[in-house]
PDB file of N, CA and C in Angstrom:
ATOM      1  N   UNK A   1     129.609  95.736  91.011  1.00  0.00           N
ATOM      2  CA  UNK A   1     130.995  96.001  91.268  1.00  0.00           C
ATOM      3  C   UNK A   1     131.869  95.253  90.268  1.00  0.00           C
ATOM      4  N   UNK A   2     131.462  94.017  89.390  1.00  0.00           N
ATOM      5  CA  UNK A   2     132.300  93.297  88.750  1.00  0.00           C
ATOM      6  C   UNK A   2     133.342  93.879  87.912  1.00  0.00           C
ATOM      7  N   UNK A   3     132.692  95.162  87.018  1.00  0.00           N
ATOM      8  CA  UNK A   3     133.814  95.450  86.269  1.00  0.00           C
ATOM      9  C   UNK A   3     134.680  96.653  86.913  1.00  0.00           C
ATOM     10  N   UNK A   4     134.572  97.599  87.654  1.00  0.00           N
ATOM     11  CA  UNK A   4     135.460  98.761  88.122  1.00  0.00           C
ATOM     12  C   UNK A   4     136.313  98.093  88.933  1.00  0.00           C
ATOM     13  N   UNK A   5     136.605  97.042  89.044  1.00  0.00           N
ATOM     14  CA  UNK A   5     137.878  96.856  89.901  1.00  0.00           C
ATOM     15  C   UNK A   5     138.975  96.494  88.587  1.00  0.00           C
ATOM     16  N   UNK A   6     138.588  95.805  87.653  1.00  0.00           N
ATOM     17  CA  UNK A   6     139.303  95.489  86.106  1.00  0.00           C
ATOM     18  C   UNK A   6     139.497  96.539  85.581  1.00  0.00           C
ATOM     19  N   UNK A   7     138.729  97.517  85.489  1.00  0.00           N
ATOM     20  CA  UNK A   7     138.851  98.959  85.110  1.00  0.00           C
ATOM     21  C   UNK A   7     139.458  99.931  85.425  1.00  0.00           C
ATOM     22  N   UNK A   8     139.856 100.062  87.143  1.00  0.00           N
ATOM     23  CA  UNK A   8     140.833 100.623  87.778  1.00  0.00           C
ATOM     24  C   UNK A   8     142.429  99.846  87.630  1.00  0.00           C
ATOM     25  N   UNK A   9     142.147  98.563  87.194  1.00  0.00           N
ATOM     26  CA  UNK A   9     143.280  98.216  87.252  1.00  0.00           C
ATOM     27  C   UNK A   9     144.180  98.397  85.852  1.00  0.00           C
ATOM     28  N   UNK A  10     143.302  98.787  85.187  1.00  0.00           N
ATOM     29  CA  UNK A  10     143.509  99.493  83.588  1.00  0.00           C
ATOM     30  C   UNK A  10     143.941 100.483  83.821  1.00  0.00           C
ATOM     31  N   UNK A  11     143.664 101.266  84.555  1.00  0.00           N
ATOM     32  CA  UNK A  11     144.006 103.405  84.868  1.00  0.00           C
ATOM     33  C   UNK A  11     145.243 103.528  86.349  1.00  0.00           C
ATOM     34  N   UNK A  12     145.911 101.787  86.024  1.00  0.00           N
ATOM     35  CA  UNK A  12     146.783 102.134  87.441  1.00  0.00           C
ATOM     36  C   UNK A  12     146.211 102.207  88.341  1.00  0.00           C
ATOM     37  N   UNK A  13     145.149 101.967  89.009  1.00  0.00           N
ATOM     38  CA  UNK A  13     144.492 102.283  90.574  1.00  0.00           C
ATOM     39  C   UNK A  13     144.750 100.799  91.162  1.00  0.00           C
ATOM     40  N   UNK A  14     145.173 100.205  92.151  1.00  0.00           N
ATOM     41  CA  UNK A  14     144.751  98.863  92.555  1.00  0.00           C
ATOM     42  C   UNK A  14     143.864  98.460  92.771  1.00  0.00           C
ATOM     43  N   UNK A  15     143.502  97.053  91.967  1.00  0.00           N
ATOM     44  CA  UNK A  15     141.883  96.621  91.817  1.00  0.00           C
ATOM     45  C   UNK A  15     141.548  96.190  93.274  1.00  0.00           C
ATOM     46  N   UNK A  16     142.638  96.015  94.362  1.00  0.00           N
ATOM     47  CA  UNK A  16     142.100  95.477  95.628  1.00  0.00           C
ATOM     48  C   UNK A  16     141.593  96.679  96.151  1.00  0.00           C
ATOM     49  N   UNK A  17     142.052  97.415  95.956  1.00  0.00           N
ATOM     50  CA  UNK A  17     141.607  99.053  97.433  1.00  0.00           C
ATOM     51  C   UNK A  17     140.338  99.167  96.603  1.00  0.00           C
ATOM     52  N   UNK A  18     139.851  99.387  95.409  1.00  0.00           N
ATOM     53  CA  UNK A  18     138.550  99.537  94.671  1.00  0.00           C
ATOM     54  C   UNK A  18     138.025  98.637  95.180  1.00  0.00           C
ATOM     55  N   UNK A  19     137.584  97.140  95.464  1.00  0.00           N
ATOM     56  CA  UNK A  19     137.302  96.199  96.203  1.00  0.00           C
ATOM     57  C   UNK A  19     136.931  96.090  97.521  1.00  0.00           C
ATOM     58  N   UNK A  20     138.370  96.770  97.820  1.00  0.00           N
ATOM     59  CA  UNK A  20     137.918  97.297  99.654  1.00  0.00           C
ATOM     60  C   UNK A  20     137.207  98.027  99.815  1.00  0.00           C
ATOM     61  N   UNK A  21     137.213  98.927  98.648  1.00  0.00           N
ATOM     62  CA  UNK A  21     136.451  99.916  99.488  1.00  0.00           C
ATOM     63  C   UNK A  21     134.798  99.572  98.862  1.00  0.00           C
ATOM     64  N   UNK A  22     134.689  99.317  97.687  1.00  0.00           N
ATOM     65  CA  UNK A  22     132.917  98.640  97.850  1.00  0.00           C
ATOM     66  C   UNK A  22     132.685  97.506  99.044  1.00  0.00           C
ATOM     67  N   UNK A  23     133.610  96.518  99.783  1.00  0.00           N
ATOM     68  CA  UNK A  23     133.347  95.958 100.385  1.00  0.00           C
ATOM     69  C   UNK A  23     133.399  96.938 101.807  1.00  0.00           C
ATOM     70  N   UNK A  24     133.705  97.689 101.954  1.00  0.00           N
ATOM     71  CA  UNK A  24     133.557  98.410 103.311  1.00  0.00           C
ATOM     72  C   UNK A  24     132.433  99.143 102.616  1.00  0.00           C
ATOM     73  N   UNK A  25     132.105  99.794 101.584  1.00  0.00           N
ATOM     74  CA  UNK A  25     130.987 100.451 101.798  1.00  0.00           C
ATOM     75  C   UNK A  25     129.257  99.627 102.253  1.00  0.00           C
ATOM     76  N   UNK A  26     129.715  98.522 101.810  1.00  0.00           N
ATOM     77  CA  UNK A  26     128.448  97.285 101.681  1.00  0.00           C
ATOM     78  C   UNK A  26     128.506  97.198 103.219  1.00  0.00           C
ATOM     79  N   UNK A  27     129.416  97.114 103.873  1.00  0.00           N
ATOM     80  CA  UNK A  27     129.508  96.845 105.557  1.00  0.00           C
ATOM     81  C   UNK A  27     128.744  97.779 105.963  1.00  0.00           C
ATOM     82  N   UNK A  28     128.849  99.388 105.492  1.00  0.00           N
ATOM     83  CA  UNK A  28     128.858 100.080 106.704  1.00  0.00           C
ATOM     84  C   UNK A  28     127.083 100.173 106.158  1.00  0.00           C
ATOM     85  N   UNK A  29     126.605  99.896 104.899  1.00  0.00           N
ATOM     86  CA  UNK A  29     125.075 100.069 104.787  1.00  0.00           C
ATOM     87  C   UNK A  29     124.674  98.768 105.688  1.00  0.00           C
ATOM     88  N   UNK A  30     125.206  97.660 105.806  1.00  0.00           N
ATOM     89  CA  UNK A  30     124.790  96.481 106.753  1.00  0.00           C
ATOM     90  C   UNK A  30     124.435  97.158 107.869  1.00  0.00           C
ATOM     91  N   UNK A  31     125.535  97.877 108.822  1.00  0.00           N
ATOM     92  CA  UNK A  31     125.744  98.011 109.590  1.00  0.00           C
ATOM     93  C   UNK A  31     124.789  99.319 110.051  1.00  0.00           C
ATOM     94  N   UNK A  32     124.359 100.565 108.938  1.00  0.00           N
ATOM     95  CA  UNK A  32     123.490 101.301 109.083  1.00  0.00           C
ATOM     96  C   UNK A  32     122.316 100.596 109.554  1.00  0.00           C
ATOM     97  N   UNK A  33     122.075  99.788 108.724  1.00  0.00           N
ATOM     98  CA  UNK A  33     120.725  99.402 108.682  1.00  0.00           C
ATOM     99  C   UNK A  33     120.180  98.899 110.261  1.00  0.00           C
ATOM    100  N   UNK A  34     121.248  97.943 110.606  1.00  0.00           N
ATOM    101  CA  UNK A  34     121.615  96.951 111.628  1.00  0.00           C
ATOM    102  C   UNK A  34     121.145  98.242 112.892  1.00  0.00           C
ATOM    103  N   UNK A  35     121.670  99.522 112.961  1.00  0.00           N
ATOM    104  CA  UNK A  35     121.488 100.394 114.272  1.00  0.00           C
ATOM    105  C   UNK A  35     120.368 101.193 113.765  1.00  0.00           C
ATOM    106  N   UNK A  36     119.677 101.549 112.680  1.00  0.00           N
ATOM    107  CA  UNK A  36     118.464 101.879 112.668  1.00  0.00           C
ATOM    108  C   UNK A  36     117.400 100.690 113.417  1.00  0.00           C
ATOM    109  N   UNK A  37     117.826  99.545 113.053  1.00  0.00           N
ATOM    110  CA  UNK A  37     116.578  98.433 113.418  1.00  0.00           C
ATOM    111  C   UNK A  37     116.799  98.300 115.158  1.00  0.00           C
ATOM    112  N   UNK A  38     117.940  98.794 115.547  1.00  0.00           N
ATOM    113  CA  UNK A  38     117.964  98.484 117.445  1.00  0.00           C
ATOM    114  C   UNK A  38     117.595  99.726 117.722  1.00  0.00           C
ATOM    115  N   UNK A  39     117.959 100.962 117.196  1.00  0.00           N
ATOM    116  CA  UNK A  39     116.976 101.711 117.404  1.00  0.00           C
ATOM    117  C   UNK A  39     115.512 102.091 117.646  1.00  0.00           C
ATOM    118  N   UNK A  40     114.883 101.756 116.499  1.00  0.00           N
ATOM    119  CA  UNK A  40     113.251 101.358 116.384  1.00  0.00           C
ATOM    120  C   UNK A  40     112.965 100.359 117.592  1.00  0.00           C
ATOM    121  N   UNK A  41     113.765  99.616 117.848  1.00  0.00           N
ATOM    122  CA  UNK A  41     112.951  98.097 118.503  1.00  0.00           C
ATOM    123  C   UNK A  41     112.732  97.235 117.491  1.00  0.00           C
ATOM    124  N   UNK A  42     112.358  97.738 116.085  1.00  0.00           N
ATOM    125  CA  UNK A  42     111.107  97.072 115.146  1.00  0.00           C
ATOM    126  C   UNK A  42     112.188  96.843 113.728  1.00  0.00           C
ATOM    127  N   UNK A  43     112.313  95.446 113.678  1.00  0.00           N
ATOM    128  CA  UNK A  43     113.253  95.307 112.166  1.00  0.00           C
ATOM    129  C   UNK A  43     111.803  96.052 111.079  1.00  0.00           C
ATOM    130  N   UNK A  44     112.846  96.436 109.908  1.00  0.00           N
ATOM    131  CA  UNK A  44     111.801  96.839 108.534  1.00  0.00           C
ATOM    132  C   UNK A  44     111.193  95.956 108.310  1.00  0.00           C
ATOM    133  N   UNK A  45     111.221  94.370 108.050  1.00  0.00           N
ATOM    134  CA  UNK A  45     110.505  93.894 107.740  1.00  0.00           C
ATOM    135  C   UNK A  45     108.975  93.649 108.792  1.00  0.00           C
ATOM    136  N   UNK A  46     109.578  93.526 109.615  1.00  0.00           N
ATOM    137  CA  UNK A  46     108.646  93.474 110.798  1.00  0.00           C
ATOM    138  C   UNK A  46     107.261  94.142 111.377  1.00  0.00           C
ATOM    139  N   UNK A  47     107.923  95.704 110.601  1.00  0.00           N
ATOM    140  CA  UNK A  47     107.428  96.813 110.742  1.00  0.00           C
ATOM    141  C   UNK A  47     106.183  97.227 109.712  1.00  0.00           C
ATOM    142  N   UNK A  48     107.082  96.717 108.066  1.00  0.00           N
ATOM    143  CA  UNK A  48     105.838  96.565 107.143  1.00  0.00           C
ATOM    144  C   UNK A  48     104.309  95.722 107.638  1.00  0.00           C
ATOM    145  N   UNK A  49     104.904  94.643 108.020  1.00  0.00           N
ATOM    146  CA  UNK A  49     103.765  93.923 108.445  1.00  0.00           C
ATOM    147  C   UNK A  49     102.908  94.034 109.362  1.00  0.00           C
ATOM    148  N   UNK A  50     103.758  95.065 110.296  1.00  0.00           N
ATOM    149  CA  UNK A  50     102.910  95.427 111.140  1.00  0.00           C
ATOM    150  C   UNK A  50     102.092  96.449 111.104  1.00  0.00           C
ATOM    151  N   UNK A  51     102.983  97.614 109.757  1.00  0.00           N
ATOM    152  CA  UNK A  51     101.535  98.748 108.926  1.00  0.00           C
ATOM    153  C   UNK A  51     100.686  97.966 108.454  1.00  0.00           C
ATOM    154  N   UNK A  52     100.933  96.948 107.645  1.00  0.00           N
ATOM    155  CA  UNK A  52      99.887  96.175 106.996  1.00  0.00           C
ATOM    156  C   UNK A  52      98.919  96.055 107.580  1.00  0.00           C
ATOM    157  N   UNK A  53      99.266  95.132 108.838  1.00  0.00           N
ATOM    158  CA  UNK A  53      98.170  94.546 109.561  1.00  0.00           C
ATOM    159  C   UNK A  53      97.184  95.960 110.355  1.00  0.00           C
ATOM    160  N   UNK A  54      97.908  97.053 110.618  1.00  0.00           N
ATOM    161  CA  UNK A  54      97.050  98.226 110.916  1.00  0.00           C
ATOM    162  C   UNK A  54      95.843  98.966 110.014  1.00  0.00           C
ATOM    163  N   UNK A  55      96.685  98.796 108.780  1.00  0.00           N
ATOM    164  CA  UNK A  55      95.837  99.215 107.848  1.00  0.00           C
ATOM    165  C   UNK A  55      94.456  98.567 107.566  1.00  0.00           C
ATOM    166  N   UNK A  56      95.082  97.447 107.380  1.00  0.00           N
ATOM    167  CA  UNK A  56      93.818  96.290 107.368  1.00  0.00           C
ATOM    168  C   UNK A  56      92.332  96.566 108.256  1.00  0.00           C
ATOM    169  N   UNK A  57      93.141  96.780 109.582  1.00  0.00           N
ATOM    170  CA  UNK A  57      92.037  96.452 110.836  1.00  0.00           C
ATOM    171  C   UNK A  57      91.303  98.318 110.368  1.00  0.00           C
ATOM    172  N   UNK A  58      92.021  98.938 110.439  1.00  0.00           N
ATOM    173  CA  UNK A  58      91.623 100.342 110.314  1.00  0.00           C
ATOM    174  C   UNK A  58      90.120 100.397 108.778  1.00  0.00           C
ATOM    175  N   UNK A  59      90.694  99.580 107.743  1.00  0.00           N
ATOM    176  CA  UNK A  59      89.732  99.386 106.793  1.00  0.00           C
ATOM    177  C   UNK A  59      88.422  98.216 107.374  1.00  0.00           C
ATOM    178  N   UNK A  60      88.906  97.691 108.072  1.00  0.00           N
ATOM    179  CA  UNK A  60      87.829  96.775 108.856  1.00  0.00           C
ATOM    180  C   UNK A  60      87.022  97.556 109.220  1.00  0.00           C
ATOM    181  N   UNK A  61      87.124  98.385 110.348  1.00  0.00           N
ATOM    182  CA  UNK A  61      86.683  99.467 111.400  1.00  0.00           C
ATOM    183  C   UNK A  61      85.959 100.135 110.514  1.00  0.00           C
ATOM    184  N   UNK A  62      86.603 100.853 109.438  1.00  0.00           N
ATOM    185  CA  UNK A  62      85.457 102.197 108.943  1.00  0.00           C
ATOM    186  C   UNK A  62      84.721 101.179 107.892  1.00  0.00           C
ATOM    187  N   UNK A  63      84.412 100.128 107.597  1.00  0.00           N
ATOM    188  CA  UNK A  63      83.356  99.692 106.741  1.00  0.00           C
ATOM    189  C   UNK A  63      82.241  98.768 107.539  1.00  0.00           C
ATOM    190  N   UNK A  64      82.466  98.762 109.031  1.00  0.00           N
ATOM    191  CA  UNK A  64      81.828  98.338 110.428  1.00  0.00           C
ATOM    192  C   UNK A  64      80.876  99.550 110.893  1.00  0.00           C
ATOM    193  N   UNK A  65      81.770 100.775 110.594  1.00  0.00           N
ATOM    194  CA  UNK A  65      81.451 102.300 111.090  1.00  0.00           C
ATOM    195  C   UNK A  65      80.073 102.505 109.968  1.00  0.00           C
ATOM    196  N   UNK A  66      80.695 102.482 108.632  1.00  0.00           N
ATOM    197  CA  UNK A  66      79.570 102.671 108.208  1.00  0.00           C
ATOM    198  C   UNK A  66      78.525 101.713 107.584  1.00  0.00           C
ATOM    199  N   UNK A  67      78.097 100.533 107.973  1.00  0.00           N
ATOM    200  CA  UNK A  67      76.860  99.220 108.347  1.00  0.00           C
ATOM    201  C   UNK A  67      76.355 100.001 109.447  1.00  0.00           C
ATOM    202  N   UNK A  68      77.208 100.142 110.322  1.00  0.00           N
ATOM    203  CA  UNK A  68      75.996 100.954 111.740  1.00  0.00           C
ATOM    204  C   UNK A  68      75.752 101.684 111.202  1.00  0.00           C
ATOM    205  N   UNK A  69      76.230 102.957 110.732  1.00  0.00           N
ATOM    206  CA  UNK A  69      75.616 104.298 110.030  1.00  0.00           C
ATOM    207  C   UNK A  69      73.763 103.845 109.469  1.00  0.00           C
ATOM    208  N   UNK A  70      74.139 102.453 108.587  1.00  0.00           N
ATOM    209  CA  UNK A  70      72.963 102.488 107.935  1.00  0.00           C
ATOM    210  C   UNK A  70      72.330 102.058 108.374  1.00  0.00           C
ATOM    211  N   UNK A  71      72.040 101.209 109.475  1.00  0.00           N
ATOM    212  CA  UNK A  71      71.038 100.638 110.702  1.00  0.00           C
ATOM    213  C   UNK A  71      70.160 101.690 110.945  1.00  0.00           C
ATOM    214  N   UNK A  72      69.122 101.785 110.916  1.00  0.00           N
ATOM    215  CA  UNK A  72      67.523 102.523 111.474  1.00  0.00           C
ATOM    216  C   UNK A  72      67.138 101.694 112.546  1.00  0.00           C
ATOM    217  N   UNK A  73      66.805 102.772 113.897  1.00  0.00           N
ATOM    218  CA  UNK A  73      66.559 101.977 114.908  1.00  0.00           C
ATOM    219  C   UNK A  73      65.033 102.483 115.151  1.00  0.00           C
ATOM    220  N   UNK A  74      64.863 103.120 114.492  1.00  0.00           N
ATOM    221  CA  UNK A  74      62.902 104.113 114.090  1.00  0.00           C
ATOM    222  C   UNK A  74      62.109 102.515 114.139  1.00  0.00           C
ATOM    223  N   UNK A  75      61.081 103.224 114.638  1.00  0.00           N
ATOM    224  CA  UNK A  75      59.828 102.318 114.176  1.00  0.00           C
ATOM    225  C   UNK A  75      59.204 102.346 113.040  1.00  0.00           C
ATOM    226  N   UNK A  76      58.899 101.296 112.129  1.00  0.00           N
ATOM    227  CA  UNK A  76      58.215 101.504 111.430  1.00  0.00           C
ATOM    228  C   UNK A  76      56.376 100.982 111.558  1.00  0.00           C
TER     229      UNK A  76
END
């Protein structure tokens, strides 16, 4: 944002309302964000970690899945 408020104030626009209004736009993405996350239950960050940790266990599981696969329970 540093230079378009100096820049509007070059073309006649007032550098405060250019100001206001990146500072209200920065609010209302806060504020998006803020009712997506009470929505979910689950902040984003929270949420990554908690795919993570799924993924993980899920790659655990199928390389568990297949050690049994290769187990022979035959007599030799």
């Amino acid at each position: 944002m540093g230079w378009k408020p100096y820049l509007s104030g070059l073309l006649g626009i007032s550098a405060d309302l250019v100001t206001g209004k990146y500072n209200a736009n920065a609010r209302m993405k806060t504020l998006k964000t803020t009712i997506a996350e009470l929505e979910t239950g689950v902040d984003n960050k929270s949420k990554g970690a908690l795919e993570a940790s799924i993924n993980n266990l899920e790659n655990k599981t199928s390389e568990m899945s297949k050690e049994l696969n290769t187990i022979s329970f035959q007599k030799r």
